[in-house]
C-alpha atoms as a PDB file:
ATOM      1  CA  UNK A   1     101.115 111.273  62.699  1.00  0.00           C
ATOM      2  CA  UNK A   2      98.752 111.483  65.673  1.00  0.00           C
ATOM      3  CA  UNK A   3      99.482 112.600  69.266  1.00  0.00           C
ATOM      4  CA  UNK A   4      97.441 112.102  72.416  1.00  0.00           C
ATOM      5  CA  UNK A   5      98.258 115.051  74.789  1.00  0.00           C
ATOM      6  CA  UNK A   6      96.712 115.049  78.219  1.00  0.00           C
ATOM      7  CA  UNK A   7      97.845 116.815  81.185  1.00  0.00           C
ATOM      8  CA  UNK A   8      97.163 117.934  84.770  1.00  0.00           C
ATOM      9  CA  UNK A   9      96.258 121.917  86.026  1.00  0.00           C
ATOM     10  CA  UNK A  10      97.874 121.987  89.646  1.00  0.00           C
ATOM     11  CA  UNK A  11      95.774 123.904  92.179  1.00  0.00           C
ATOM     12  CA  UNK A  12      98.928 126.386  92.461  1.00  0.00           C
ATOM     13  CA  UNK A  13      99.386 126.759  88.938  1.00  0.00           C
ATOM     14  CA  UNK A  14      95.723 127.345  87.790  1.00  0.00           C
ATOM     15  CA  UNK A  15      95.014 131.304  87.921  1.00  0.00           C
ATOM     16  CA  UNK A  16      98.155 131.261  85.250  1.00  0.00           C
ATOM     17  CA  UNK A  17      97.069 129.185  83.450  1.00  0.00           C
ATOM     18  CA  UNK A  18      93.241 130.268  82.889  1.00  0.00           C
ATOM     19  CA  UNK A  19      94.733 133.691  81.987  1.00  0.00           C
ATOM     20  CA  UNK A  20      97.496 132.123  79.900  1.00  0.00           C
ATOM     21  CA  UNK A  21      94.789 130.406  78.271  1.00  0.00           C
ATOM     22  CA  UNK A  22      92.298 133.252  77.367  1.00  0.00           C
ATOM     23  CA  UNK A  23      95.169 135.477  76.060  1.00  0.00           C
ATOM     24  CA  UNK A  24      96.188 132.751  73.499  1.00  0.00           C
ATOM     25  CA  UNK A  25      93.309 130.535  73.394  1.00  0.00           C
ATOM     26  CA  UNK A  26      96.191 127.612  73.586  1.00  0.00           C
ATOM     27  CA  UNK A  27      96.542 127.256  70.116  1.00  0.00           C
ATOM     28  CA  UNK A  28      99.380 124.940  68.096  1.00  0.00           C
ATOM     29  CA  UNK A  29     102.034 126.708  66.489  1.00  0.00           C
ATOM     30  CA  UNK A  30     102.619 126.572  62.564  1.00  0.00           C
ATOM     31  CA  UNK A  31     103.184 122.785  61.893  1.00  0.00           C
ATOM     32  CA  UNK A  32     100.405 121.572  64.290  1.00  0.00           C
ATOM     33  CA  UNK A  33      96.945 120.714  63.573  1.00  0.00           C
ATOM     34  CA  UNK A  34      94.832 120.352  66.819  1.00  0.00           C
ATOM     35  CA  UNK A  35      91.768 117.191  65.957  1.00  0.00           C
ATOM     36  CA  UNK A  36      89.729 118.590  69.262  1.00  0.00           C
ATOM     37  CA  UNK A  37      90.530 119.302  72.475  1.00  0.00           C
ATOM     38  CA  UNK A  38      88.439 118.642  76.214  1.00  0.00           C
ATOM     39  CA  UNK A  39      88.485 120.144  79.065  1.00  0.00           C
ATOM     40  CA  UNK A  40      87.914 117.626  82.422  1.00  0.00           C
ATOM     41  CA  UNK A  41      86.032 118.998  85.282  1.00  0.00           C
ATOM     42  CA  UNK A  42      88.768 117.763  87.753  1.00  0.00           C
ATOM     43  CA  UNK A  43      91.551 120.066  86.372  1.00  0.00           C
ATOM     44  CA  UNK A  44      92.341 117.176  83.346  1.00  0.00           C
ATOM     45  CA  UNK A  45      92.430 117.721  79.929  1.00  0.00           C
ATOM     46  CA  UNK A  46      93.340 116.027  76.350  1.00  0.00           C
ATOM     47  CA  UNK A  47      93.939 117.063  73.144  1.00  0.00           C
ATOM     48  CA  UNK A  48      94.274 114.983  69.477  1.00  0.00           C
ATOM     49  CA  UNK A  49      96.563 116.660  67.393  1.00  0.00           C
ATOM     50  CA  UNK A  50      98.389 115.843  64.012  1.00  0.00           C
ATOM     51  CA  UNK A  51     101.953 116.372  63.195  1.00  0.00           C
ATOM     52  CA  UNK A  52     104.691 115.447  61.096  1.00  0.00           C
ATOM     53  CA  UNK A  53     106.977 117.680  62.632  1.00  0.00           C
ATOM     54  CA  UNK A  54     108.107 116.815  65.808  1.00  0.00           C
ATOM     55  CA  UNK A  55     110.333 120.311  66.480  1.00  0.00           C
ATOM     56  CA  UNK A  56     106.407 121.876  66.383  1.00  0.00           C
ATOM     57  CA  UNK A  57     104.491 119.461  68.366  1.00  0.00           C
ATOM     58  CA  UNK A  58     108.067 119.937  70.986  1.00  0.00           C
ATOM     59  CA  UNK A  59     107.023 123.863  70.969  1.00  0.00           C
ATOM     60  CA  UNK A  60     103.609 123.730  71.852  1.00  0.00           C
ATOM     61  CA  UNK A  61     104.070 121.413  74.860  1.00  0.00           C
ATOM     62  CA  UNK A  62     107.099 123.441  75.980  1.00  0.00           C
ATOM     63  CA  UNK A  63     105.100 126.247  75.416  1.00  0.00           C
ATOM     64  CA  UNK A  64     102.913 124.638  78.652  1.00  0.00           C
ATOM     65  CA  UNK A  65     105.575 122.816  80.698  1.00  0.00           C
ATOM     66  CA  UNK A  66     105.611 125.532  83.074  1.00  0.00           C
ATOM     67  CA  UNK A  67     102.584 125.450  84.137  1.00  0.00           C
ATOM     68  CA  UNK A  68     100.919 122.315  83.320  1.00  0.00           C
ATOM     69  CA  UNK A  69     102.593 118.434  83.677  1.00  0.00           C
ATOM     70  CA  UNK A  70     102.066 117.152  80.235  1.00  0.00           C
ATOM     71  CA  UNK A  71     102.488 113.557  78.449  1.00  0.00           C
ATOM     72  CA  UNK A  72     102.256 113.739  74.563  1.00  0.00           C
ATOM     73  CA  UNK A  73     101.683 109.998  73.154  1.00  0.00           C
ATOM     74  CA  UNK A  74     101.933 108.910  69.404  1.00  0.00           C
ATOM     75  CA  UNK A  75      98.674 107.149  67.976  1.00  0.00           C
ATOM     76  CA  UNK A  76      97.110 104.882  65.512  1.00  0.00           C
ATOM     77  CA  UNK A  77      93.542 104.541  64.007  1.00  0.00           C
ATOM     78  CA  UNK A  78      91.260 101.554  64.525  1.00  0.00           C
ATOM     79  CA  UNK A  79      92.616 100.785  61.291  1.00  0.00           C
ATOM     80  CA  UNK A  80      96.312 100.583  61.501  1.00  0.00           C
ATOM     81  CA  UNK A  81      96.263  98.927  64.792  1.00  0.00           C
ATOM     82  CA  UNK A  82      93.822  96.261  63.557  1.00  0.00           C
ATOM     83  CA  UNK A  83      96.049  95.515  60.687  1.00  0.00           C
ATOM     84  CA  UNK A  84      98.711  95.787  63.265  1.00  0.00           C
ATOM     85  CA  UNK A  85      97.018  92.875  65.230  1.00  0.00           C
ATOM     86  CA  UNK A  86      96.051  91.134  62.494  1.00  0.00           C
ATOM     87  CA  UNK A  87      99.710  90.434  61.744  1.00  0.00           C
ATOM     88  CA  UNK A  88     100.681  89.240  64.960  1.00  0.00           C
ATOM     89  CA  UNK A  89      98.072  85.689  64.265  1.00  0.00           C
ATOM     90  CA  UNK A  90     100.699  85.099  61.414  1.00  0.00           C
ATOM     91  CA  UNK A  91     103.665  84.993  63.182  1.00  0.00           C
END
């Protein structure tokens, strides 16, 4: 499955988290594959991720919640929500 993570670097939080950042480089734990991750000039950021273990994709946010407000969202493909759509018409 796919995950949308995005979150927020508070002014009072960001020294800790740059150096938090550039000791681990923010990578997933074992059970996580990051897609691609972006960086937002106003302190935002997302990353696309894949998991099919949620206990993993639970670590790596918790590993941030300290420091960073973050909202991890389960996605589809063009694909499946198309087909997704498609069935609604034949209802």
């Amino acid at each position: 499955m796919k995950f949308i993570s995005s979150w927020t670097v508070p002014q009072g939080s960001f020294n800790a988290a740059v150096k938090r950042f550039l000791e681990t480089g923010g990578a997933p734990p074992a059970g996580v594959k990051m897609l691609g991750r972006w960086h937002g000039m106003n302190g935002q950021g997302f990353a696309i991720s894949e998991s099919n273990d949620p206990k993993a994709m639970y670590l790596w946010q918790a590993q941030w919640g300290d420091l960073l407000p973050i909202t991890v969202t389960p996605c589809v493909e063009d694909e499946d929500a198309g087909a997704v759509m498609a069935s609604l018409g034949k209802r």
